[in-house]
N, C-alpha and C. Protein backbone atom coordinates (compact mmCIF):
# COMPACT_ATOMS: atom_id res chain seq x y z
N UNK A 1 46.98 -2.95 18.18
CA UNK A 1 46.30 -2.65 16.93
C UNK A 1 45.76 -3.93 16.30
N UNK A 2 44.70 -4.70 16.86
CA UNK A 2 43.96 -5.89 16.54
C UNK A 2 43.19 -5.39 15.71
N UNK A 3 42.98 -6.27 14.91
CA UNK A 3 41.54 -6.18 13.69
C UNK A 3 40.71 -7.32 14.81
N UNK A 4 39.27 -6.95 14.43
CA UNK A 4 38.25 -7.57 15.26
C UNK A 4 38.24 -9.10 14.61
N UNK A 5 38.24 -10.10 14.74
CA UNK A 5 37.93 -11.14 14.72
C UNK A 5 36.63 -11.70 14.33
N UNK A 6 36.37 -12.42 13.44
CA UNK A 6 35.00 -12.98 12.88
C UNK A 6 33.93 -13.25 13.60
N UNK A 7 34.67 -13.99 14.94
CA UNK A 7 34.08 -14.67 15.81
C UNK A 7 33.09 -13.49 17.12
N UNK A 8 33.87 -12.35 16.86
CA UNK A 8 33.59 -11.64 17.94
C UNK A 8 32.80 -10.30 17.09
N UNK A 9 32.52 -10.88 16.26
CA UNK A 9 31.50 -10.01 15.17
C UNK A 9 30.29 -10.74 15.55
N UNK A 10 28.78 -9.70 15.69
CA UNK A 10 27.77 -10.27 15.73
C UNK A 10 27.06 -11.03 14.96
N UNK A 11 26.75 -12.29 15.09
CA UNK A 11 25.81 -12.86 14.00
C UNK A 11 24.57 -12.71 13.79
N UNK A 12 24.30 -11.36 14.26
CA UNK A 12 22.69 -10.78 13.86
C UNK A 12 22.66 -9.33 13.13
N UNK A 13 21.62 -8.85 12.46
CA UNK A 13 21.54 -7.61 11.71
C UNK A 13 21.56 -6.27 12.41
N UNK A 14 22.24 -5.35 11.91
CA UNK A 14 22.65 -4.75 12.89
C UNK A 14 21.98 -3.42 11.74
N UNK A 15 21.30 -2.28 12.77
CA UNK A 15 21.22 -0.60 12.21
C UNK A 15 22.14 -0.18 11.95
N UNK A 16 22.31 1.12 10.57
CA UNK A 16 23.37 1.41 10.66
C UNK A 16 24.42 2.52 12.10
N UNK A 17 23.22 2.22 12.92
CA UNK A 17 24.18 3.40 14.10
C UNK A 17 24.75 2.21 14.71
N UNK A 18 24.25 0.79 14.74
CA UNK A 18 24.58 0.14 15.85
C UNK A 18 26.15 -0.27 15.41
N UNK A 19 26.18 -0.81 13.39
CA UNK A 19 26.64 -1.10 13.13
C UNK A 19 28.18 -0.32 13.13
N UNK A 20 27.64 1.18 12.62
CA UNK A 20 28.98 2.37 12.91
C UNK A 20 29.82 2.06 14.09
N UNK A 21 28.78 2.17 15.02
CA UNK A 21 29.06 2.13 16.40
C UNK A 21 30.29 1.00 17.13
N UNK A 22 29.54 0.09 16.38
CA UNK A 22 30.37 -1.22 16.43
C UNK A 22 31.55 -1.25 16.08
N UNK A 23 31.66 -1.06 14.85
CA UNK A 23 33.01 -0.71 14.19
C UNK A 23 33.99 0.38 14.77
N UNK A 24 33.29 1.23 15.20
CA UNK A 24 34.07 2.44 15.67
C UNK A 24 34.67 2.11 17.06
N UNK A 25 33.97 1.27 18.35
CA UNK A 25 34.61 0.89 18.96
C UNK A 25 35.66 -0.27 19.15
N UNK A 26 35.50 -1.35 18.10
CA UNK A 26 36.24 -2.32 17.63
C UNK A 26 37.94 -2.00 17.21
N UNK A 27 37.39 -0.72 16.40
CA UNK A 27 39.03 -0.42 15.81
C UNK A 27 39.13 0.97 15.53
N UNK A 28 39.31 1.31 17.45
CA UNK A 28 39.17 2.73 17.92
C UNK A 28 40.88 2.58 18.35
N UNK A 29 41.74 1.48 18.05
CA UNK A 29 43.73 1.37 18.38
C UNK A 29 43.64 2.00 17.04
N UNK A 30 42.89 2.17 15.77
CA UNK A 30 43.32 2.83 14.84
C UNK A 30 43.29 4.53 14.52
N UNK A 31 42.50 4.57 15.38
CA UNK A 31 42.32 6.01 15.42
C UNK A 31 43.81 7.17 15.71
N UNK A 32 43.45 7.93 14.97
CA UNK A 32 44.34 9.08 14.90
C UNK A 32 44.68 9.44 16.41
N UNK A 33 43.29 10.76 16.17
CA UNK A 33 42.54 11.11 17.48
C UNK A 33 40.95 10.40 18.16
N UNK A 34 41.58 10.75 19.08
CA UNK A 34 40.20 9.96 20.07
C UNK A 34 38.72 10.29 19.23
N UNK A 35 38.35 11.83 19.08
CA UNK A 35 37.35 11.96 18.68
C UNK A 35 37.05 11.51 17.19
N UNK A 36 38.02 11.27 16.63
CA UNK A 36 37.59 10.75 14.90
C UNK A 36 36.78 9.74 14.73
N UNK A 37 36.11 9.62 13.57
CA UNK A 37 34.91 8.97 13.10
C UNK A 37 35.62 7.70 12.22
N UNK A 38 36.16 6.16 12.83
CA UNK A 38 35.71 5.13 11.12
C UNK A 38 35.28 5.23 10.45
N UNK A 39 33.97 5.56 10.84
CA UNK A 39 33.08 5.15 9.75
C UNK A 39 31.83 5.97 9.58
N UNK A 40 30.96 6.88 8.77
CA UNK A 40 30.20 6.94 9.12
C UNK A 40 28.84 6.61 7.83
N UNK A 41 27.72 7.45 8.21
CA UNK A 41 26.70 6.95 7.40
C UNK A 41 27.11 7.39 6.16
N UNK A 42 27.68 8.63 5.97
CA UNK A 42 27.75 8.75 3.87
C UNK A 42 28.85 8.01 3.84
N UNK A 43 29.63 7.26 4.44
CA UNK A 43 30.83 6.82 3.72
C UNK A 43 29.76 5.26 3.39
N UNK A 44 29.02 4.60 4.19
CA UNK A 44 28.74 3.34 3.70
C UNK A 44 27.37 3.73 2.55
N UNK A 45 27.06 5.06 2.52
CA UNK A 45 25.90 5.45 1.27
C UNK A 45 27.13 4.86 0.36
N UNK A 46 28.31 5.89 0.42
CA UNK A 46 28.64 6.17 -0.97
C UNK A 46 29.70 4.32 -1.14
N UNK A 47 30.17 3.71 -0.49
CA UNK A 47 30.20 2.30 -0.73
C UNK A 47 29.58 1.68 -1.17
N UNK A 48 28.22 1.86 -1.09
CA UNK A 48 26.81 1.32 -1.40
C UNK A 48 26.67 1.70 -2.88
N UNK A 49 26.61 3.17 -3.06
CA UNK A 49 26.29 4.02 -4.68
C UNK A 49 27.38 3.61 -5.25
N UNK A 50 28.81 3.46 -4.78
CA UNK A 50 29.74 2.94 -5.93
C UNK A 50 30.19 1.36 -5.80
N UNK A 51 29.00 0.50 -5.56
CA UNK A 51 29.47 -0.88 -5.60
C UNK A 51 30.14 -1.61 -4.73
N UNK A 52 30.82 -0.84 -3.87
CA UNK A 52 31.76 -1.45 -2.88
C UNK A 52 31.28 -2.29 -1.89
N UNK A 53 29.97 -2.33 -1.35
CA UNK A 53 29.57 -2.87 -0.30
C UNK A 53 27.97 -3.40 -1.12
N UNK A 54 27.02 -4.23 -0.84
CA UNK A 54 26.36 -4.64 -1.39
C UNK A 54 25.32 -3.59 -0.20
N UNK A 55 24.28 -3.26 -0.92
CA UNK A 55 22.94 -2.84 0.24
C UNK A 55 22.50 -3.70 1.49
N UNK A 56 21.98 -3.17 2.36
CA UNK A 56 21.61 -3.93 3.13
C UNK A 56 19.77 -4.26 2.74
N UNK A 57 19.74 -5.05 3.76
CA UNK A 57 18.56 -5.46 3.74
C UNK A 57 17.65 -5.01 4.58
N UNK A 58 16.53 -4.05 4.19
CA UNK A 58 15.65 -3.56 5.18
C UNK A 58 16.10 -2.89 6.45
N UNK A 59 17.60 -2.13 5.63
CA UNK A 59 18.12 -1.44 6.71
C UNK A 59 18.86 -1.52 8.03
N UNK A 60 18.93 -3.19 7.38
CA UNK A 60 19.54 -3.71 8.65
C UNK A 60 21.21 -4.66 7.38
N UNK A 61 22.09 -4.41 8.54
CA UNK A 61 23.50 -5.37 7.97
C UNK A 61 23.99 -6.70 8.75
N UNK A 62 24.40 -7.07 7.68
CA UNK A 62 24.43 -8.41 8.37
C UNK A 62 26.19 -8.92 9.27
N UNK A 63 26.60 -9.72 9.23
CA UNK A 63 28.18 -9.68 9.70
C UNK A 63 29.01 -9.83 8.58
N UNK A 64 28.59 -10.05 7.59
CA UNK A 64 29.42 -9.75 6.40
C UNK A 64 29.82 -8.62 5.86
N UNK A 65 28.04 -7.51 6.05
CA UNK A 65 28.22 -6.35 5.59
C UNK A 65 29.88 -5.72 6.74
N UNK A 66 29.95 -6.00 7.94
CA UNK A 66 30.75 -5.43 9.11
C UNK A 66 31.80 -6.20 8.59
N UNK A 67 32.10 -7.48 8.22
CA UNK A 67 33.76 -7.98 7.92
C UNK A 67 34.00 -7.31 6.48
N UNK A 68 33.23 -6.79 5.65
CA UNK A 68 33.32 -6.41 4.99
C UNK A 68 33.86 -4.79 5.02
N UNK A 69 33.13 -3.95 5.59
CA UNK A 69 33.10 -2.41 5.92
C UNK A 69 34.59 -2.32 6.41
N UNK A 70 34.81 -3.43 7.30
CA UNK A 70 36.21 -3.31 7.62
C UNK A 70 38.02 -3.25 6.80
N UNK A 71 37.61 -4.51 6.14
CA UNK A 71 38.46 -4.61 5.00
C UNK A 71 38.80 -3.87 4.21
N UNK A 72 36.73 -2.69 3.68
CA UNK A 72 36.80 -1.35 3.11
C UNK A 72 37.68 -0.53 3.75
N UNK A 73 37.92 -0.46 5.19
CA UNK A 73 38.70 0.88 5.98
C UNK A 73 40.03 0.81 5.60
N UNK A 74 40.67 -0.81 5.36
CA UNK A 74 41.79 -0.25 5.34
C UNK A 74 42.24 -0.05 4.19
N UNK A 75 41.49 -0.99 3.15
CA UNK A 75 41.79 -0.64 1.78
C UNK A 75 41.59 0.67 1.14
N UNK A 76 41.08 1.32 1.91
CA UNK A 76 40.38 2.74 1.54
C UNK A 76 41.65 3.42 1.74
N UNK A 77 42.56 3.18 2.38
CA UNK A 77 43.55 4.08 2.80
C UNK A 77 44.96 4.18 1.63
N UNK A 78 44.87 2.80 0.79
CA UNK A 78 45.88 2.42 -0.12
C UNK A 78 45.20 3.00 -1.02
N UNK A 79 43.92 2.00 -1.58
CA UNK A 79 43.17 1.78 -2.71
C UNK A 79 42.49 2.98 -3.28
N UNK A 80 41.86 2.76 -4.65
CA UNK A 80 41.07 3.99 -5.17
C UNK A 80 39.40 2.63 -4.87
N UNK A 81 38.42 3.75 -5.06
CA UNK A 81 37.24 2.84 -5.03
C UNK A 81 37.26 1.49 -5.83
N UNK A 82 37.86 1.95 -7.39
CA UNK A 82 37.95 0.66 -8.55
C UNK A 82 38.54 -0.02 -8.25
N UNK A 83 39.78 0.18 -7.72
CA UNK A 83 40.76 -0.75 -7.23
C UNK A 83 40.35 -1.77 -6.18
N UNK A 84 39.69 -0.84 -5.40
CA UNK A 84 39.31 -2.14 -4.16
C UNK A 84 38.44 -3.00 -4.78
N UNK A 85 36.90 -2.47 -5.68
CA UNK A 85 36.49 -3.17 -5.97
C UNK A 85 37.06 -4.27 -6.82
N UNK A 86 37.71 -4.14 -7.87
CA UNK A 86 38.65 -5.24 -8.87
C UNK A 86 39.30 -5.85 -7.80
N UNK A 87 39.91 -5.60 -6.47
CA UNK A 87 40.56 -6.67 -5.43
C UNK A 87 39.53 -7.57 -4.84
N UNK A 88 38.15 -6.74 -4.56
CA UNK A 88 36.93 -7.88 -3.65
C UNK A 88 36.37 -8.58 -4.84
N UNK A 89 36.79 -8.22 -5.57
CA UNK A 89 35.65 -9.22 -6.85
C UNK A 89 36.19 -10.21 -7.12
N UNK A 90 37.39 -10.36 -6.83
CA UNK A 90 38.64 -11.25 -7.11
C UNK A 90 37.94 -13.10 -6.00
N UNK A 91 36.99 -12.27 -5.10
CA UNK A 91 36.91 -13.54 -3.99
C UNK A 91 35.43 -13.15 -3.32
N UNK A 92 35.96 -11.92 -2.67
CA UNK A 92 34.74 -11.30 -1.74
C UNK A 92 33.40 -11.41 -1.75
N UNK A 93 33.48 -10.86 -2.92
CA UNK A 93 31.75 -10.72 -3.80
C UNK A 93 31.29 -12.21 -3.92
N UNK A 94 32.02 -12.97 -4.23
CA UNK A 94 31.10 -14.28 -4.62
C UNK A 94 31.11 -15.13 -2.94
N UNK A 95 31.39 -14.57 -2.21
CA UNK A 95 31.36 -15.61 -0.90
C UNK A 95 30.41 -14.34 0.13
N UNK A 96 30.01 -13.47 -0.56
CA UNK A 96 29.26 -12.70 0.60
C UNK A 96 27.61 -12.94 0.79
N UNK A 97 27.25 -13.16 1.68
CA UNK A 97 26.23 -14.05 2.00
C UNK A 97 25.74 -15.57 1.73
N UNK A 98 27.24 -15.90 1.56
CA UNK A 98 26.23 -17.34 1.38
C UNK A 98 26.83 -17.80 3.18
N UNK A 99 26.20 -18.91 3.35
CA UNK A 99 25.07 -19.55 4.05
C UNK A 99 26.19 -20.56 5.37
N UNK A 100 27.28 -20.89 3.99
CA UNK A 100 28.32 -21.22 4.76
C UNK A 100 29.68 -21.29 5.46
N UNK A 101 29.70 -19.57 5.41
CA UNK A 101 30.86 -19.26 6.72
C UNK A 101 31.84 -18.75 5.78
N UNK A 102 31.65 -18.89 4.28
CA UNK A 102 33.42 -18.38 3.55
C UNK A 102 33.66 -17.44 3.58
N UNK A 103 33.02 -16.45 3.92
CA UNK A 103 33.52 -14.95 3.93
C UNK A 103 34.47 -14.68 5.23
N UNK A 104 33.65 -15.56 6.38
CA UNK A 104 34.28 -15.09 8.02
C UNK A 104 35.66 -16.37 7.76
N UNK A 105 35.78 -17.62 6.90
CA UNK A 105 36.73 -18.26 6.79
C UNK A 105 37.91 -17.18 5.82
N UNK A 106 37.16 -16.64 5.13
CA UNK A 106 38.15 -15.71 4.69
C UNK A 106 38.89 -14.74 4.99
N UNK A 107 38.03 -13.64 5.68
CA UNK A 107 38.45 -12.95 6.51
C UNK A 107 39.50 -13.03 7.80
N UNK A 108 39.06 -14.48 8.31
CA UNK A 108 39.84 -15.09 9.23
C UNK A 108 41.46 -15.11 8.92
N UNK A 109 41.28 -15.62 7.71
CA UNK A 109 42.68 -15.82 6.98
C UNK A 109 43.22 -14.81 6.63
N UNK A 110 43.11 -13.67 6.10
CA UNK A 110 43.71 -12.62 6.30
C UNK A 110 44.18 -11.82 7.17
N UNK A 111 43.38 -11.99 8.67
CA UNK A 111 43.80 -11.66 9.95
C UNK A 111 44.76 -12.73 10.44
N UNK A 112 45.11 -13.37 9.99
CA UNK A 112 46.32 -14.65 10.49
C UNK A 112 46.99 -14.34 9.68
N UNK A 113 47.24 -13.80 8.59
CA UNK A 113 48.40 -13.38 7.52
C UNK A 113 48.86 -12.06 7.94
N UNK A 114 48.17 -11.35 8.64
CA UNK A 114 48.67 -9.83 9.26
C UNK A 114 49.35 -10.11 10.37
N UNK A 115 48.69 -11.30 11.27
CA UNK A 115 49.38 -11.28 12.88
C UNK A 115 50.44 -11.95 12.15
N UNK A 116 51.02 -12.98 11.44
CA UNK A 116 52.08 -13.69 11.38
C UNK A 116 53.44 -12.55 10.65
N UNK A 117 52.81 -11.69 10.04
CA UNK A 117 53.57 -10.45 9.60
C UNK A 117 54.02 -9.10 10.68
N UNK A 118 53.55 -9.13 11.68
CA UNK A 118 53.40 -8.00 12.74
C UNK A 118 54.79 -8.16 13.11
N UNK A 119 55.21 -9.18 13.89
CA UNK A 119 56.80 -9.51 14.23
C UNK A 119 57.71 -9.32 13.30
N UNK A 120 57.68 -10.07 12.07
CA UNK A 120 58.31 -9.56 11.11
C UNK A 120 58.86 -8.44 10.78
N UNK A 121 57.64 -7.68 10.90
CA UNK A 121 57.55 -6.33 10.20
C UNK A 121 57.92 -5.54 11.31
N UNK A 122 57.99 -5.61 12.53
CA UNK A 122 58.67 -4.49 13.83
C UNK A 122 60.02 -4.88 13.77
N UNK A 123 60.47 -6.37 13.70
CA UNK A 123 62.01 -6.47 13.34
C UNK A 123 62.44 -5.67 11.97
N UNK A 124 61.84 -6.16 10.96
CA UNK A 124 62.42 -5.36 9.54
C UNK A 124 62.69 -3.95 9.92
N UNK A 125 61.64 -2.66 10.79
CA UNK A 125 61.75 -1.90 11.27
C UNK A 125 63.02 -1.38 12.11
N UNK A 126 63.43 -2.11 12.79
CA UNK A 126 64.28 -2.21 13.70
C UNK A 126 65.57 -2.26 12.73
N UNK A 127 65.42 -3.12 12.25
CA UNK A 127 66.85 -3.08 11.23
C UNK A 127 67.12 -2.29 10.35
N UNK A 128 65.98 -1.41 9.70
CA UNK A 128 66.28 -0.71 9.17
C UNK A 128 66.35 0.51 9.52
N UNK A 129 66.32 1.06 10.95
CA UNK A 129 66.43 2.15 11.60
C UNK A 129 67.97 2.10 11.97
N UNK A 130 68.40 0.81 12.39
CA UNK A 130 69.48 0.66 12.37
C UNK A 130 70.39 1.33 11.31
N UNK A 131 70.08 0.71 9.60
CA UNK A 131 70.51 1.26 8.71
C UNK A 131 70.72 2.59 8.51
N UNK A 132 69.95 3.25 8.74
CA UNK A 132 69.56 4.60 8.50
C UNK A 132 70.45 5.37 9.21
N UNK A 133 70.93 5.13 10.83
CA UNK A 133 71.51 5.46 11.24
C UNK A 133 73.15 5.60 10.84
N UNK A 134 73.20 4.35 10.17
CA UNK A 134 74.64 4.16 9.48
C UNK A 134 74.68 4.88 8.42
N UNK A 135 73.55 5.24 7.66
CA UNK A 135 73.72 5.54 6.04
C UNK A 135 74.20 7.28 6.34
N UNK A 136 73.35 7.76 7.56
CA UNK A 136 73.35 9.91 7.93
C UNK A 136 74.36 9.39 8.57
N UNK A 137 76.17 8.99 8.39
CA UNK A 137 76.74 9.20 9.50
C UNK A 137 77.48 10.58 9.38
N UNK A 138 77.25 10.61 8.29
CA UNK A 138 78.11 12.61 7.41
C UNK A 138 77.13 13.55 8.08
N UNK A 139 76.18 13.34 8.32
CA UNK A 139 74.99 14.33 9.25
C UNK A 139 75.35 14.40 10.82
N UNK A 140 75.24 15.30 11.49
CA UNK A 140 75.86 15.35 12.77
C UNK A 140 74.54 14.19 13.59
N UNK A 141 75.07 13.51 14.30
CA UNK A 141 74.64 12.31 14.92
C UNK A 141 73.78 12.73 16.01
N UNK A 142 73.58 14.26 16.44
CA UNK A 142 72.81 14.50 17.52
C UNK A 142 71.50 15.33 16.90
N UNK A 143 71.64 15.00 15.57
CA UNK A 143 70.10 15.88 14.58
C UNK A 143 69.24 14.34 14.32
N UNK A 144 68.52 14.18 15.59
CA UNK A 144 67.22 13.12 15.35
C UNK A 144 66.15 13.75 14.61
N UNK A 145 66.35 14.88 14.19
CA UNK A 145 65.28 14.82 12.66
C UNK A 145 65.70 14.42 11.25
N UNK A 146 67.33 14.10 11.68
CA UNK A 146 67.48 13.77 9.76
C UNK A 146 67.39 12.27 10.11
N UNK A 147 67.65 12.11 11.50
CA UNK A 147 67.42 10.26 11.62
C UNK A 147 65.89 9.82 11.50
N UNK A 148 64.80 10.34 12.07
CA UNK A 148 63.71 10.36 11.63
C UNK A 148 62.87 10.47 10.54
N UNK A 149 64.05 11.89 10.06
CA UNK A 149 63.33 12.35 8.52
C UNK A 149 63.30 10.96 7.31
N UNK A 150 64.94 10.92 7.76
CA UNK A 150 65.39 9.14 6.87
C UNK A 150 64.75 8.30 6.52
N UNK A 151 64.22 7.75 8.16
CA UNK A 151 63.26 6.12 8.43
C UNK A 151 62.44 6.49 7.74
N UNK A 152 61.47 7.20 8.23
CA UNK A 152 60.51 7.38 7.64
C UNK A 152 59.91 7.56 6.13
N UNK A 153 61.07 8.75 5.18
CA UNK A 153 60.76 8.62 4.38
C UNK A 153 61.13 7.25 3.36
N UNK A 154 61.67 5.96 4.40
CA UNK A 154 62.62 5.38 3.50
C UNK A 154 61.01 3.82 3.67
N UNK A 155 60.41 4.33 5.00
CA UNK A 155 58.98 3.62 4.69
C UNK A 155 57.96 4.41 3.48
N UNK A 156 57.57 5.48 3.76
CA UNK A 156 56.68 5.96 2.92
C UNK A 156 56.93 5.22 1.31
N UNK A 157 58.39 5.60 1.14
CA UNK A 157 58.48 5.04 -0.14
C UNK A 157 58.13 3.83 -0.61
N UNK A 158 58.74 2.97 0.43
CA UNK A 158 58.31 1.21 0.15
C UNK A 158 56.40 0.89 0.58
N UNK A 159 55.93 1.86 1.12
CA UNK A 159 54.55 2.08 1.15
C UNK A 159 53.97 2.26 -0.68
N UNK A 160 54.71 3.40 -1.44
CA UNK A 160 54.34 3.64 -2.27
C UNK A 160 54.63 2.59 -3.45
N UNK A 161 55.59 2.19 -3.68
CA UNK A 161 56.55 1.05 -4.38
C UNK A 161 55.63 0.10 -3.98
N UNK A 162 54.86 -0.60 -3.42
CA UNK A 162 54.13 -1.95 -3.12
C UNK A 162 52.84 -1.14 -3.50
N UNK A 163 52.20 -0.02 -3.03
CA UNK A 163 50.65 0.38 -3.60
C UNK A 163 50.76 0.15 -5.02
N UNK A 164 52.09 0.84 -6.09
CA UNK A 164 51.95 0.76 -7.27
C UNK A 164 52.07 -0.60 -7.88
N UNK A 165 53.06 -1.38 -7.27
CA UNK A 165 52.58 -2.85 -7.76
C UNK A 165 51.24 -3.30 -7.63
N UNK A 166 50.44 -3.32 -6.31
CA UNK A 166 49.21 -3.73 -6.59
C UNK A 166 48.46 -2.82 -7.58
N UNK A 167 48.28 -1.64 -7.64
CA UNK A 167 47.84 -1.14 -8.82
C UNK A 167 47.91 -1.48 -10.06
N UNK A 168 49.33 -2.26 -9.98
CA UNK A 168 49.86 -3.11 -11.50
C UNK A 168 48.83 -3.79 -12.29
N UNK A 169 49.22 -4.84 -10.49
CA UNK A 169 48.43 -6.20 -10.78
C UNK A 169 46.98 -6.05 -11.08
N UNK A 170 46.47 -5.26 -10.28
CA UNK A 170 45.08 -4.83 -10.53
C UNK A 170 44.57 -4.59 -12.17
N UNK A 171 45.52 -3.79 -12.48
CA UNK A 171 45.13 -3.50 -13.88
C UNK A 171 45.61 -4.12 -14.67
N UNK A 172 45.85 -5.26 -14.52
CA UNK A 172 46.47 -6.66 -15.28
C UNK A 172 44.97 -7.79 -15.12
N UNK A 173 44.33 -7.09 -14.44
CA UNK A 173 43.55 -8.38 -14.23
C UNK A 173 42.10 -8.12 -15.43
């Protein structure tokens, strides 16, 4: 489950089919199901109509608009539209198109803050499945749905508990 890399983003303007296209095969380890769509044309209209993504130019996007669209996918999954935007305005917006590389230096850096977290975060996993197992030991030990039911809901929550902090912060800003 790689995020595409700056480097391996095109540095020329891309249609929006080429650009979909692009994206969709880039970060097709994210996909649900095989046949599902990243991305498609009304989702980058309506990015476009609510601020999130800047227009393109003559119909064509550039590699910012694509390190960008991306960042949109996953934030889209936490975030509300305002929210993301109040997070890209924070940096995003003022480094998108200029001339000398800060957006893909940025981007970069956030993909090195995810890989250095990946290990982390499959151990934390690990240990806390562990836990879980200890905590249902009053549950009969051969019901792997209350051991499942557990983990899981004991991520969802800390999923939700960290969305609402950034929501905090967001609306602190």
């Amino acid at each position: 489950m790689d995020i595409v890399r700056s480097d391996d983003i095109p540095d020329i303007s891309l249609y929006m089919d080429q650009m979909t296209g692009f994206i969709d095969e880039k970060l097709k380890s994210f996909k649900r199901e095989e046949e599902d769509k990243l991305l498609t044309k009304t989702m980058i209209n309506n990015y476009t109509k609510n601020k999130l993504l800047p227009p393109s130019d003559k119909k064509k996007y550039t590699k910012d608009h694509v390190m960008l669209l991306i960042l949109i996918y996953f934030y889209k999954n936490v975030l509300s539209f305002a929210d993301i935007k109040s997070l890209c305005d924070l940096s995003i917006y003022e480094s998108f198109d200029k001339k000398d590389g800060s957006l893909s230096k940025l981007y970069d850096i956030l993909l090195s803050l995810e890989d250095d977290k990946k290990s982390e975060i499959i151990s934390d996993l690990k240990r806390r499945l562990e836990d879980t197992k200890g905590k249902i030991s009053g549950f009969d030990k051969n019901n792997e749905n209350v051991e499942l039911f557990t983990f899981l809901s004991d991520i969802v929550l800390e999923i939700y508990f960290k969305q609402h902090l950034i929501e905090y912060i967001l609306n602190k800003i």
